[in-house]
N, C-alpha and C. Protein backbone atom coordinates (compact mmCIF):
# COMPACT_ATOMS: atom_id res chain seq x y z
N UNK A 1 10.05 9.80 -20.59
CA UNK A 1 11.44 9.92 -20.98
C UNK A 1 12.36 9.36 -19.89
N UNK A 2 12.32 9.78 -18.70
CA UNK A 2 13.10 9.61 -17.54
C UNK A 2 12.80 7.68 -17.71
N UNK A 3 11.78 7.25 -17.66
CA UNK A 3 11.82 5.52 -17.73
C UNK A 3 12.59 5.13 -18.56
N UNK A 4 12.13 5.64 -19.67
CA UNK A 4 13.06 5.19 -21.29
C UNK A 4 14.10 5.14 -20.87
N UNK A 5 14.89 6.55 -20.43
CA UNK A 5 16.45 6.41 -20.08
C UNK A 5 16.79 5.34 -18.73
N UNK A 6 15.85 5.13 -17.94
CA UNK A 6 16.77 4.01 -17.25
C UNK A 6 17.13 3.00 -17.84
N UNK A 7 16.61 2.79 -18.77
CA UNK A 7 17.24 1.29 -19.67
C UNK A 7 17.22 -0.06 -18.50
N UNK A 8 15.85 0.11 -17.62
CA UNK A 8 16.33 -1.40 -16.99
C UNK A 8 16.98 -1.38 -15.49
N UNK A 9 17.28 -0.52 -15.29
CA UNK A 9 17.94 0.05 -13.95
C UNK A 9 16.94 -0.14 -12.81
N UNK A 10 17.17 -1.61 -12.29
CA UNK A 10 16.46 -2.02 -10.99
C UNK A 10 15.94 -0.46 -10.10
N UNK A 11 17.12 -0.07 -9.48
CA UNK A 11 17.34 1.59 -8.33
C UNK A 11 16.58 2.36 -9.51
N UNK A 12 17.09 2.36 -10.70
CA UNK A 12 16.40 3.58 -11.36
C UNK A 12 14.75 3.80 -11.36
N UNK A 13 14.33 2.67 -11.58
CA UNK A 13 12.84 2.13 -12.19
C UNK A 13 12.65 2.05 -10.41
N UNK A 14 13.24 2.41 -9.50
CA UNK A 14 12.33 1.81 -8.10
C UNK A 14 12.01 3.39 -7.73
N UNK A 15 13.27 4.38 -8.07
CA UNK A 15 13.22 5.28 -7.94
C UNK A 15 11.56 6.42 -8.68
N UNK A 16 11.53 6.00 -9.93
CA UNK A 16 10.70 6.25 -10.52
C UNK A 16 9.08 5.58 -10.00
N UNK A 17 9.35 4.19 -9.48
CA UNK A 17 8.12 3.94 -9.46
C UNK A 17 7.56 4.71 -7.85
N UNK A 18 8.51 5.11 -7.11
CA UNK A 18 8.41 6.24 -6.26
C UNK A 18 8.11 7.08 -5.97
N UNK A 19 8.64 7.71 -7.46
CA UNK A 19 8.36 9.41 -7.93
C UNK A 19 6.85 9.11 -8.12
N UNK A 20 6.66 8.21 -8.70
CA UNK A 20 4.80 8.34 -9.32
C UNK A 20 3.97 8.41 -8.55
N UNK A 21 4.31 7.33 -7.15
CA UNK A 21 3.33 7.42 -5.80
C UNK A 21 3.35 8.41 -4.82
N UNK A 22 4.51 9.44 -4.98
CA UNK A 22 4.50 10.68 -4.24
C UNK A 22 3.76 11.51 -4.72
N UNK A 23 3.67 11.89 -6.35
CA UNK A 23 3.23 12.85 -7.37
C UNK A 23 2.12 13.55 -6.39
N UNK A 24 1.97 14.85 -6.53
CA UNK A 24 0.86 15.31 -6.11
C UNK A 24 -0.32 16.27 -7.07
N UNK A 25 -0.93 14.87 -7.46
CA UNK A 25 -1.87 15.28 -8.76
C UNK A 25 -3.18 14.56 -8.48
N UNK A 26 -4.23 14.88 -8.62
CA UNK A 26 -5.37 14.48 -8.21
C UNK A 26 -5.89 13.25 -8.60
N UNK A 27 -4.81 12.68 -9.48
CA UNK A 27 -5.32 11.44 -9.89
C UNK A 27 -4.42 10.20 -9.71
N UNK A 28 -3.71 10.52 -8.52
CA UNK A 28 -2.21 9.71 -8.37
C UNK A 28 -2.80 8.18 -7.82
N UNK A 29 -4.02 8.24 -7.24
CA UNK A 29 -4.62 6.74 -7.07
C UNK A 29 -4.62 5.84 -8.22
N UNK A 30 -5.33 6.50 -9.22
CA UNK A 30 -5.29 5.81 -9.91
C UNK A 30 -4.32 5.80 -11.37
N UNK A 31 -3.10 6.42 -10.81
CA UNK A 31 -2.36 6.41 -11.44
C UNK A 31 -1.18 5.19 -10.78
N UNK A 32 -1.01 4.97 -9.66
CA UNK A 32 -0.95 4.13 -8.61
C UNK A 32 -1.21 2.39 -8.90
N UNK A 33 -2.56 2.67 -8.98
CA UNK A 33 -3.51 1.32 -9.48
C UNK A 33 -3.33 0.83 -10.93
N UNK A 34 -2.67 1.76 -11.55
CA UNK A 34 -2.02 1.45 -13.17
C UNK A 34 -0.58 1.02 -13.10
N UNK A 35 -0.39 1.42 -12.65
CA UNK A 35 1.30 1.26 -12.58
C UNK A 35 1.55 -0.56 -11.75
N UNK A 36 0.13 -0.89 -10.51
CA UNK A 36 0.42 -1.91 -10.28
C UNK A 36 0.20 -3.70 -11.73
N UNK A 37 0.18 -2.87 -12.65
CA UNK A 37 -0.19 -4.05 -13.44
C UNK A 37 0.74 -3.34 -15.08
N UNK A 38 2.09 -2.16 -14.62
CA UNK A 38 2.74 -2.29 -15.41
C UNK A 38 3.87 -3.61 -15.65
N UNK A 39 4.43 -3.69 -16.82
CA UNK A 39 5.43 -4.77 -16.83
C UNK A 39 6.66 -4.91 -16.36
N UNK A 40 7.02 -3.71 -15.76
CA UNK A 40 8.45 -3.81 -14.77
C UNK A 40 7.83 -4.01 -12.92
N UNK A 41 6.34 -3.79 -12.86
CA UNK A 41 6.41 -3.83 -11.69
C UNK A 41 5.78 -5.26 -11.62
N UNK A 42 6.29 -5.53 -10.14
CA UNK A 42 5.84 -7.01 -10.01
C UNK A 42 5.75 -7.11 -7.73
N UNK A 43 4.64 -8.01 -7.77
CA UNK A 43 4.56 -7.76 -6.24
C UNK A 43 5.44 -8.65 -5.37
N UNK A 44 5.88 -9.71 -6.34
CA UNK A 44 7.29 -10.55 -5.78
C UNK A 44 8.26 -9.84 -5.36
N UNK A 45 8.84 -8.41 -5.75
CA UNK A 45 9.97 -8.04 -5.67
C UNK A 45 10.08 -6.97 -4.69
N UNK A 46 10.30 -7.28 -3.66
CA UNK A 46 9.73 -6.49 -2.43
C UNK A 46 10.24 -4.96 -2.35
N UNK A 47 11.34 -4.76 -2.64
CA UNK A 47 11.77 -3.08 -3.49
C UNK A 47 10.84 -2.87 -4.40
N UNK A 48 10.55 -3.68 -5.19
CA UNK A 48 9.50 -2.46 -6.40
C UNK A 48 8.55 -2.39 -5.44
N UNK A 49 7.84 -3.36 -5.11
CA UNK A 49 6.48 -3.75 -4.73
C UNK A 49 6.57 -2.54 -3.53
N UNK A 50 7.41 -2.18 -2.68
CA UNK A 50 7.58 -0.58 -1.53
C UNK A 50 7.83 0.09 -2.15
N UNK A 51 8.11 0.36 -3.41
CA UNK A 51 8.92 1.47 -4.14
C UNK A 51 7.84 2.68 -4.30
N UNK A 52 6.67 1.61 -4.91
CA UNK A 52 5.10 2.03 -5.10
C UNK A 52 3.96 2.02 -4.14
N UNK A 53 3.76 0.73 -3.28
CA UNK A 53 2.68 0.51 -2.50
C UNK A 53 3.02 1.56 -1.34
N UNK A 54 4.17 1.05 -0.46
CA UNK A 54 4.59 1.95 0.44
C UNK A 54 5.03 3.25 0.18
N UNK A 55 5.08 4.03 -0.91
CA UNK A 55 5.44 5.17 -1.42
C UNK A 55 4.31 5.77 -0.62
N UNK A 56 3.12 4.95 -1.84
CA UNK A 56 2.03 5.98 -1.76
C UNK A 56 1.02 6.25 -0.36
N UNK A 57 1.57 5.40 0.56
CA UNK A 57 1.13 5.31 1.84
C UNK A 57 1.66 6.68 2.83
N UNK A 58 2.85 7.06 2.11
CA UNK A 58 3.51 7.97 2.61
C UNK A 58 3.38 9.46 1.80
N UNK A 59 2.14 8.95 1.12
CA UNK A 59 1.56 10.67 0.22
C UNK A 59 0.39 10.71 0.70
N UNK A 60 0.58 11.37 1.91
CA UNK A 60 -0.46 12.10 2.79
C UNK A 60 -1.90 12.04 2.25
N UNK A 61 -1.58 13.27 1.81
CA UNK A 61 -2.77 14.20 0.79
C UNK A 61 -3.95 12.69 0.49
N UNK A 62 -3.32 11.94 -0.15
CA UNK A 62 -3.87 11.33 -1.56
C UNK A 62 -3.75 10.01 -0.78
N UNK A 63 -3.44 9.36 0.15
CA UNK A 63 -3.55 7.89 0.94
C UNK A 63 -4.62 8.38 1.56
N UNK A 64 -4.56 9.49 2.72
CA UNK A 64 -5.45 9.74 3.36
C UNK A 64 -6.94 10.87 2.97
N UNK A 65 -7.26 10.46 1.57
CA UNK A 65 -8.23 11.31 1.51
C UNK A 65 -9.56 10.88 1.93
N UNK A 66 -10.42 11.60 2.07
CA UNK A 66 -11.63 12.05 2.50
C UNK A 66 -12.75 10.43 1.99
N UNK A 67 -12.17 10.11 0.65
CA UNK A 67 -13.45 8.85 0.59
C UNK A 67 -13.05 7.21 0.62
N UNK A 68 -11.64 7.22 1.52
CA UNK A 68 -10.93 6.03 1.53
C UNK A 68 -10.46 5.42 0.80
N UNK A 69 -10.56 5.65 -0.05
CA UNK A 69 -10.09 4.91 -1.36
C UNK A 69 -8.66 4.17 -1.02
N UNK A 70 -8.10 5.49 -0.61
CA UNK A 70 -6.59 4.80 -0.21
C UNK A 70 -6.34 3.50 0.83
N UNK A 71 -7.57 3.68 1.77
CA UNK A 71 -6.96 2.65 3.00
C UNK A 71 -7.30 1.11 1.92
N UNK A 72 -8.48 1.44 1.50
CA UNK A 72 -9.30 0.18 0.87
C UNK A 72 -8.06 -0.51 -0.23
N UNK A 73 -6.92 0.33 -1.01
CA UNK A 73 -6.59 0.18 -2.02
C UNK A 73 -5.29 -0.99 -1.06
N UNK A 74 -4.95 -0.30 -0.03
CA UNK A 74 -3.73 -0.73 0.29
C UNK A 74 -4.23 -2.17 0.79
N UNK A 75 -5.41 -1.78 1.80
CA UNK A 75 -5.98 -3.30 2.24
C UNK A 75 -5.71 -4.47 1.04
N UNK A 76 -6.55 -4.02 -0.30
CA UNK A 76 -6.54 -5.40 -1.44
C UNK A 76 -5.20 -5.37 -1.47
N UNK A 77 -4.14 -4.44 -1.59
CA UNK A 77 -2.59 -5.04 -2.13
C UNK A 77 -2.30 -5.97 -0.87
N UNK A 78 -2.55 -5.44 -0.08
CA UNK A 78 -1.60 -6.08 1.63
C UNK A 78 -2.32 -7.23 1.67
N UNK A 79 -3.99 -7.86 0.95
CA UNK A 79 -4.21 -9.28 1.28
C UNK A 79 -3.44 -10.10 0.05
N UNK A 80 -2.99 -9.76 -1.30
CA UNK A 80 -2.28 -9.89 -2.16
C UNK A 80 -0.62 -10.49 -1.74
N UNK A 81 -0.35 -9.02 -1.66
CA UNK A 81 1.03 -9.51 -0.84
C UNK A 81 1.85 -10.47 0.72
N UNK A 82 0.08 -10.55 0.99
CA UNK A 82 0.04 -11.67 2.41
C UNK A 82 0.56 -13.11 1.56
N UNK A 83 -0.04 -13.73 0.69
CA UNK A 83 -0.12 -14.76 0.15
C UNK A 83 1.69 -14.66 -0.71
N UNK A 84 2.45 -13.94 -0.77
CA UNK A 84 3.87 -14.26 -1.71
C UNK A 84 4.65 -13.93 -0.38
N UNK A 85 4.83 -12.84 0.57
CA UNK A 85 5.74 -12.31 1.38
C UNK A 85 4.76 -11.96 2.42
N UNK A 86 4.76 -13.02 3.55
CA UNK A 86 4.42 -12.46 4.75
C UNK A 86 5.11 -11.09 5.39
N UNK A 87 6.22 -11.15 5.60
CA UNK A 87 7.16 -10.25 6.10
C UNK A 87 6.89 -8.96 5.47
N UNK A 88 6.20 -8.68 4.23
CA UNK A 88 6.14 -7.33 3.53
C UNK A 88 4.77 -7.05 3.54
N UNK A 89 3.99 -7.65 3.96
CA UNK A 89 2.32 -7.14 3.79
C UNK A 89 1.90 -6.80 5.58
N UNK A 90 2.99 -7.59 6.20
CA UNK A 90 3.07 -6.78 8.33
C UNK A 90 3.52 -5.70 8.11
N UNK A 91 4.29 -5.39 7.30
CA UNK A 91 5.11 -4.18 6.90
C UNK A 91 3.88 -3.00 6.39
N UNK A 92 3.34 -3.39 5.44
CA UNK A 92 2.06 -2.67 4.60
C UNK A 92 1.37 -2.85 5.23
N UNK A 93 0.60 -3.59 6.33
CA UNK A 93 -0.82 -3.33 6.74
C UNK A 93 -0.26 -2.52 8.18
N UNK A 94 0.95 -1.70 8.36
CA UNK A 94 1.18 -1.23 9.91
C UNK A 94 0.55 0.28 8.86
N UNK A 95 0.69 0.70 7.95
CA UNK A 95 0.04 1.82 7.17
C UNK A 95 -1.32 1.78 7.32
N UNK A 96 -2.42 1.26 8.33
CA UNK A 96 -3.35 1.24 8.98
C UNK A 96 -3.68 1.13 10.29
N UNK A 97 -2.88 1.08 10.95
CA UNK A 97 -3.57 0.52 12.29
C UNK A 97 -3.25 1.83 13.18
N UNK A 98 -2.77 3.13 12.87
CA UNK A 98 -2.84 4.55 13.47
C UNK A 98 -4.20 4.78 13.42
N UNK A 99 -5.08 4.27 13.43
CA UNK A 99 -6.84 4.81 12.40
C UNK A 99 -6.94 5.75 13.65
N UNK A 100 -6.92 5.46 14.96
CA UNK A 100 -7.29 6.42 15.90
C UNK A 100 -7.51 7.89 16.26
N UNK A 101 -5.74 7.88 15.16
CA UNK A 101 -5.09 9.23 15.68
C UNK A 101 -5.81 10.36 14.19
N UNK A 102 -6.79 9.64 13.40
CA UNK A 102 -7.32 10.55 12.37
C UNK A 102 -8.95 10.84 12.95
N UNK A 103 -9.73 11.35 11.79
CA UNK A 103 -10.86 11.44 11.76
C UNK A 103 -12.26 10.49 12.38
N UNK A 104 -12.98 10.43 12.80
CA UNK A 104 -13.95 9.78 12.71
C UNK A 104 -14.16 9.03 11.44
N UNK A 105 -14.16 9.27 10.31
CA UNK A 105 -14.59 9.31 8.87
C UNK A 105 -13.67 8.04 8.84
N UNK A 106 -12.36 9.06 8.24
CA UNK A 106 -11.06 7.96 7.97
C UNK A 106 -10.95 6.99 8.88
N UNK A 107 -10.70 7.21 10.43
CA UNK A 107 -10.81 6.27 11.06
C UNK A 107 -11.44 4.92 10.78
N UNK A 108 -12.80 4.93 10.49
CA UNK A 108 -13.32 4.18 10.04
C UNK A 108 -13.27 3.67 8.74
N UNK A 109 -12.81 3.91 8.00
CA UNK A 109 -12.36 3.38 6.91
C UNK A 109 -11.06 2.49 6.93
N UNK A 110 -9.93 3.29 7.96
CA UNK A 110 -9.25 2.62 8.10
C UNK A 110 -9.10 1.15 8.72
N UNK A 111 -9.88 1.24 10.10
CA UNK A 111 -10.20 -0.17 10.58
C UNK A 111 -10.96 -1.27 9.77
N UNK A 112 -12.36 -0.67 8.85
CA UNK A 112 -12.64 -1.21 8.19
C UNK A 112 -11.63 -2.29 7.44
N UNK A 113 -10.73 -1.21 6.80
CA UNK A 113 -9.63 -2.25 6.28
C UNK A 113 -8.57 -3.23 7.11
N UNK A 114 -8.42 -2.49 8.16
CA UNK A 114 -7.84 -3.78 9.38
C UNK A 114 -8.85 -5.00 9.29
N UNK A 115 -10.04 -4.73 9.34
CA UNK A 115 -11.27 -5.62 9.97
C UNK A 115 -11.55 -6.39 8.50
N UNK A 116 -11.06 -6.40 7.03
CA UNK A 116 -11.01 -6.92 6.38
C UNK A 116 -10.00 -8.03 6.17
N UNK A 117 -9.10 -7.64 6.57
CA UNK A 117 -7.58 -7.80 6.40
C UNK A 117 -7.25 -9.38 7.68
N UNK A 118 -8.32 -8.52 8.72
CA UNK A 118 -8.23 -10.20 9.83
C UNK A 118 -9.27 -10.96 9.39
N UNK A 119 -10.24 -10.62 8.55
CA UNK A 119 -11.13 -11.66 8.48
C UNK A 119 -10.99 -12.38 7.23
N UNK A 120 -9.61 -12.44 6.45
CA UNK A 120 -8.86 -13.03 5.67
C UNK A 120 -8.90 -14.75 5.73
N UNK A 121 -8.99 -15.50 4.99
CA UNK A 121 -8.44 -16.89 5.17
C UNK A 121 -8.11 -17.23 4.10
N UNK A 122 -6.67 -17.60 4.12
CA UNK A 122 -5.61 -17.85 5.30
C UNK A 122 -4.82 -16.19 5.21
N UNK A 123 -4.38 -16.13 6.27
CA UNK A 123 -3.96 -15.06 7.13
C UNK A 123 -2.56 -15.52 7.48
N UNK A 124 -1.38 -15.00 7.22
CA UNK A 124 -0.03 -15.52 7.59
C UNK A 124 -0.15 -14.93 9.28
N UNK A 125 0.76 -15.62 9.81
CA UNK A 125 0.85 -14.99 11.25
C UNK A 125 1.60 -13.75 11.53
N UNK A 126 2.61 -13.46 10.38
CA UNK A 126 3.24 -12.02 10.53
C UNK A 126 1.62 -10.43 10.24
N UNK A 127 1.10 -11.01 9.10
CA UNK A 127 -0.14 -9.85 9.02
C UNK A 127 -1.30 -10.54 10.40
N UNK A 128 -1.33 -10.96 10.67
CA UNK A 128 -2.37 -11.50 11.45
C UNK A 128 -2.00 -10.81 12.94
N UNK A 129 -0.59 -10.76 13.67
CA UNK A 129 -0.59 -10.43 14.67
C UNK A 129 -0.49 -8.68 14.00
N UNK A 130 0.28 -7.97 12.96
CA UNK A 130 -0.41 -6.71 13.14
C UNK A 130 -1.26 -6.02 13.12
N UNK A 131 -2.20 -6.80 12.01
CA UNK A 131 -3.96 -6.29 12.23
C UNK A 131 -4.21 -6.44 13.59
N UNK A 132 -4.03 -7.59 14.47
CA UNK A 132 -4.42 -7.74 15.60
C UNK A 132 -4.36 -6.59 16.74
N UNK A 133 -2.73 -5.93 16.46
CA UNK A 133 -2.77 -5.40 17.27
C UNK A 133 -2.98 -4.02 17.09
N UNK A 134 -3.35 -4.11 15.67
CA UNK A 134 -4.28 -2.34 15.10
C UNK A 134 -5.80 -2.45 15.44
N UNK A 135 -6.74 -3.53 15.34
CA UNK A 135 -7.86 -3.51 15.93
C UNK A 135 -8.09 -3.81 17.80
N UNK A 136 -7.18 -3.75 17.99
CA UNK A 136 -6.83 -4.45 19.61
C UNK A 136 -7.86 -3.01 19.97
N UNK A 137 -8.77 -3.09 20.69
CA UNK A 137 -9.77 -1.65 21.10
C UNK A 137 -9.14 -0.94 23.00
């Protein structure tokens, strides 16, 4: 209902695609991963494309759970969004390179996805120097 009524409302629909990546419901990944292949969202548009990607980076719980899913998910968007907007996927891949300050587990999952993310080709130089300096040991 709340979509219906934005009628189209750039802020409204960014707002919403917000609300969805905060949600705290056990299935918000892949509720997340649906929403990236709805028809208002698009990864050109660097507000939607944070509205959602970077939302959900910032829902604890459910970015950082226990079987990575989240680091891995953000890695494929951030090599995605390397190739349209350099400037917004340095932005999205800095939502990895803390791996230190977590688990053993996560940790490693997280670099994993750094260590995917540099072994990219082609690699813009804006994501390239922040993976760099998230795997820097």
């Amino acid at each position: 209902k709340f979509f219906d009524d934005a009628d189209g409302d750039a802020l409204v629909l960014n707002k919403w695609f917000m609300c969805q990546a905060l949600a705290d419901l056990p299935d918000v990944l892949d509720r997340v991963k649906a929403l990236v292949k709805h028809p208002d969202f698009t990864l050109t548009n660097p507000n939607r494309c944070s509205s959602l990607i970077s939302a959900f980076t910032m829902n604890a719980a459910h970015f950082h759970a226990e079987d990575g899913e989240g680091y891995k998910f953000l890695g494929d968007i951030t090599a995605q969004v390397d190739k349209l907007n350099p400037q917004l996927s340095s932005r999205m891949g800095r939502g990895l390179i803390q791996w230190r300050k977590y688990s053993e587990e996560r940790g490693a999952s997280m670099k994993a996805a750094l260590q995917e993310l540099a072994d990219m080709k082609p690699i813009s130089s804006d994501l390239f120097e922040v993976v760099s300096l998230g795997l820097k040991e």
